[in-house]
C-alpha atoms as a PDB file:
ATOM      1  CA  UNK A   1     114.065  83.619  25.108  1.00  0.00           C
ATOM      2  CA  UNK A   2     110.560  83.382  26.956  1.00  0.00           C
ATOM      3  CA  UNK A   3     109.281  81.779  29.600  1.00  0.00           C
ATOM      4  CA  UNK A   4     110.373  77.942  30.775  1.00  0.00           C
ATOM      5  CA  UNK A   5     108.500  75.587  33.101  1.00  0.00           C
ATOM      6  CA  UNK A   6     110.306  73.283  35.307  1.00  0.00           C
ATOM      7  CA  UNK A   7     109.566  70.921  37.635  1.00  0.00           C
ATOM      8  CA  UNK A   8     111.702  70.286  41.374  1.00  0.00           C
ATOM      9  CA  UNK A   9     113.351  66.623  40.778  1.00  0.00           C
ATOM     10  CA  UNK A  10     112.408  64.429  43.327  1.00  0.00           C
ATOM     11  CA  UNK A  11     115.103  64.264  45.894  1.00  0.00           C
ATOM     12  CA  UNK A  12     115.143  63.645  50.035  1.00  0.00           C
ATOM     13  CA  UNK A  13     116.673  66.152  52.318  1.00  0.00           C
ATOM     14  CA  UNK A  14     117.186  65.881  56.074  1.00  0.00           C
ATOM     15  CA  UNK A  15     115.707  68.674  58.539  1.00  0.00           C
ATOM     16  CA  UNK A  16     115.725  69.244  62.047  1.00  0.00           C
ATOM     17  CA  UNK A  17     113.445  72.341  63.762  1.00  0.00           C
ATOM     18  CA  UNK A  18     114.726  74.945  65.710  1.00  0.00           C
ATOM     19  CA  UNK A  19     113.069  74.212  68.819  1.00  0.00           C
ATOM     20  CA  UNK A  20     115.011  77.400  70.722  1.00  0.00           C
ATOM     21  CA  UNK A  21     116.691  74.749  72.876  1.00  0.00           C
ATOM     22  CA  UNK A  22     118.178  72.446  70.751  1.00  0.00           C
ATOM     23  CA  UNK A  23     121.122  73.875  69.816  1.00  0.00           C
ATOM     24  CA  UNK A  24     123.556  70.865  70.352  1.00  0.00           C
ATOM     25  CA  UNK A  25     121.899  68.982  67.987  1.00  0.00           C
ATOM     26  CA  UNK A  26     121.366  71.391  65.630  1.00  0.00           C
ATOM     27  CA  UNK A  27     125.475  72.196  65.971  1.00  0.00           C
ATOM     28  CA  UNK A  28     125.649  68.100  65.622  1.00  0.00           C
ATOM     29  CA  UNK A  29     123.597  68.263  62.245  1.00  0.00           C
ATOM     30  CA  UNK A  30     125.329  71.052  60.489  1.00  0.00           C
ATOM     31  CA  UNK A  31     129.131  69.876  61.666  1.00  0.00           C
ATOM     32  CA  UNK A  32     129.472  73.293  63.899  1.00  0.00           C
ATOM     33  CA  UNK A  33     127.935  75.445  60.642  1.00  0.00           C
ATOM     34  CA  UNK A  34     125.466  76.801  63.559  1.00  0.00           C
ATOM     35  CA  UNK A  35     125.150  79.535  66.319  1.00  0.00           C
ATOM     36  CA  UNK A  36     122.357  80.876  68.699  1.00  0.00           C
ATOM     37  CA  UNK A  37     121.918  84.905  68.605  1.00  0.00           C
ATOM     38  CA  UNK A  38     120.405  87.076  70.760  1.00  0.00           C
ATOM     39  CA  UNK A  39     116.598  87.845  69.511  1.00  0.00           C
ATOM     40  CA  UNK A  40     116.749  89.822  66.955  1.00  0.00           C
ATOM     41  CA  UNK A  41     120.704  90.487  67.223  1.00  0.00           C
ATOM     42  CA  UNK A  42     121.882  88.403  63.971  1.00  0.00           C
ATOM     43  CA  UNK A  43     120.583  91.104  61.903  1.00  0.00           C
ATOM     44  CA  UNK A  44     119.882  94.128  63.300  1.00  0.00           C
ATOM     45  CA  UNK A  45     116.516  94.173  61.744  1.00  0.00           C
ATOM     46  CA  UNK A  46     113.738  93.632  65.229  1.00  0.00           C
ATOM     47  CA  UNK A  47     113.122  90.098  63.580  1.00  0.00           C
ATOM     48  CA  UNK A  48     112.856  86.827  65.749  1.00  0.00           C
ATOM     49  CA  UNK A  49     116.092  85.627  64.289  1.00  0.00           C
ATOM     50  CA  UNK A  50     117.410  82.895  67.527  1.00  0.00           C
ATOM     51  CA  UNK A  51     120.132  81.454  65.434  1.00  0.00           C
ATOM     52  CA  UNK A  52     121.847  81.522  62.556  1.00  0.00           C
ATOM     53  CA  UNK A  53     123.601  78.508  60.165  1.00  0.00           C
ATOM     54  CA  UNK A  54     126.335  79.249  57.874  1.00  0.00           C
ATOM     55  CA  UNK A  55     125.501  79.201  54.042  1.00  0.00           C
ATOM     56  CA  UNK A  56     128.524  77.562  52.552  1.00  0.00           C
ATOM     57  CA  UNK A  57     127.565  77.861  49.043  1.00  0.00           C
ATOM     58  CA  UNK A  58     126.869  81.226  49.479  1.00  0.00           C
ATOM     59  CA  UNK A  59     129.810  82.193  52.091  1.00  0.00           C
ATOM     60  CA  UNK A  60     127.274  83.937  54.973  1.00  0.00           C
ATOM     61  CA  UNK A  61     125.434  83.240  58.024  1.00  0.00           C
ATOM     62  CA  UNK A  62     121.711  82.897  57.280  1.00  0.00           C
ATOM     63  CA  UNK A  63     119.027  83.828  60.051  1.00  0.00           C
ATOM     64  CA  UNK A  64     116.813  81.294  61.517  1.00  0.00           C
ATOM     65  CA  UNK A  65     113.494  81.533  63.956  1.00  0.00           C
ATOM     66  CA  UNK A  66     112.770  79.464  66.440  1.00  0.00           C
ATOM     67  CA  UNK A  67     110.585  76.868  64.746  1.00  0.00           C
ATOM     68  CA  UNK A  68     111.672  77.195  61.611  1.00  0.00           C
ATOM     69  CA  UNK A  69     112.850  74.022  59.913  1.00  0.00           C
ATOM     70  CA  UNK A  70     117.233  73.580  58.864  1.00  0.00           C
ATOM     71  CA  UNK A  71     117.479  71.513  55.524  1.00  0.00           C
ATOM     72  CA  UNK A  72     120.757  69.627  54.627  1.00  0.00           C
ATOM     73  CA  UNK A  73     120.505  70.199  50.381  1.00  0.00           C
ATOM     74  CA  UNK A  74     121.517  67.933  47.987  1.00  0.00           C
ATOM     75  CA  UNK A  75     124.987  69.547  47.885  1.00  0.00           C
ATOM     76  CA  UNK A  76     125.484  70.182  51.850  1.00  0.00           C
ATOM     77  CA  UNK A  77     124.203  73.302  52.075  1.00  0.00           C
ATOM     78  CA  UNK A  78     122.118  73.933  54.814  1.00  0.00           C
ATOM     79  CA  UNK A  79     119.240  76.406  55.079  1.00  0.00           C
ATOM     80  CA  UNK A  80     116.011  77.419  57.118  1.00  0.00           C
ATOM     81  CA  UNK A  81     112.614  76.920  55.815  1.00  0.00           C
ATOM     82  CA  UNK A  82     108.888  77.738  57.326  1.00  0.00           C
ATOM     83  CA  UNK A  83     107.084  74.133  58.573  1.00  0.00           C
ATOM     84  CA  UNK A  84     104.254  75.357  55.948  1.00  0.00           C
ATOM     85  CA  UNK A  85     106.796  75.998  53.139  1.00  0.00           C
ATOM     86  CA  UNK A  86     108.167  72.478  54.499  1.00  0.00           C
ATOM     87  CA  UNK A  87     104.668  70.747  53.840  1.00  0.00           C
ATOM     88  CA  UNK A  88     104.065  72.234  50.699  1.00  0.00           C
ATOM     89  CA  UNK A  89     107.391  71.570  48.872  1.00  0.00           C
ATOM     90  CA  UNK A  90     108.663  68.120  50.471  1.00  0.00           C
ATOM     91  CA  UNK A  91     106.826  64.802  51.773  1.00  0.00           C
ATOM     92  CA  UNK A  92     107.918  62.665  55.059  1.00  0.00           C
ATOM     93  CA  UNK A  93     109.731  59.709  54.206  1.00  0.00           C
ATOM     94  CA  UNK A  94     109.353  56.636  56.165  1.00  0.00           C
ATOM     95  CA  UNK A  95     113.110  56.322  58.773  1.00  0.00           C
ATOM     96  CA  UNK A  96     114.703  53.319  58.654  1.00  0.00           C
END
């Protein structure tokens, strides 16, 4: 079979940052699809997990930390990403 290359399609997605104190309109942006957590509650695992937004495509709560960037993705989904991984992978389009 081998190896394929492929290249992400060009597509805009909306994010809002966890700023730790936000949570209303980070509940606003995901329709209710997000929670705050005690630090390092959501997973038992020590990490600075704050919050948590639900993974509909994938049926399970996913762990955010504060700072860390929510995407809406091209089919609703919502996830976190790193403001580095942000920068890297996606450019700011101008708001109308």
């Amino acid at each position: 079979m081998g190896v394929h290359r492929f290249r992400k399609r060009p597509v805009e997605v909306e994010a809002v940052q966890w700023a730790g104190d936000n949570a209303a309109e980070l509940i606003s942006f995901t329709g209710f699809r997000f929670r705050t957590v005690a630090a390092g509650a959501a997973h038992g695992d020590g990490t600075d997990v704050t919050a948590e937004v639900l993974d509909v495509l994938h049926s399970t709560w996913v762990g955010i930390k504060t700072g860390q960037w929510v995407i809406r993705g091209v089919r609703g989904e919502f996830y976190p990403i790193d403001g580095d991984v942000l920068r890297e992978t996606y450019e700011p389009v101008a708001s109308l």
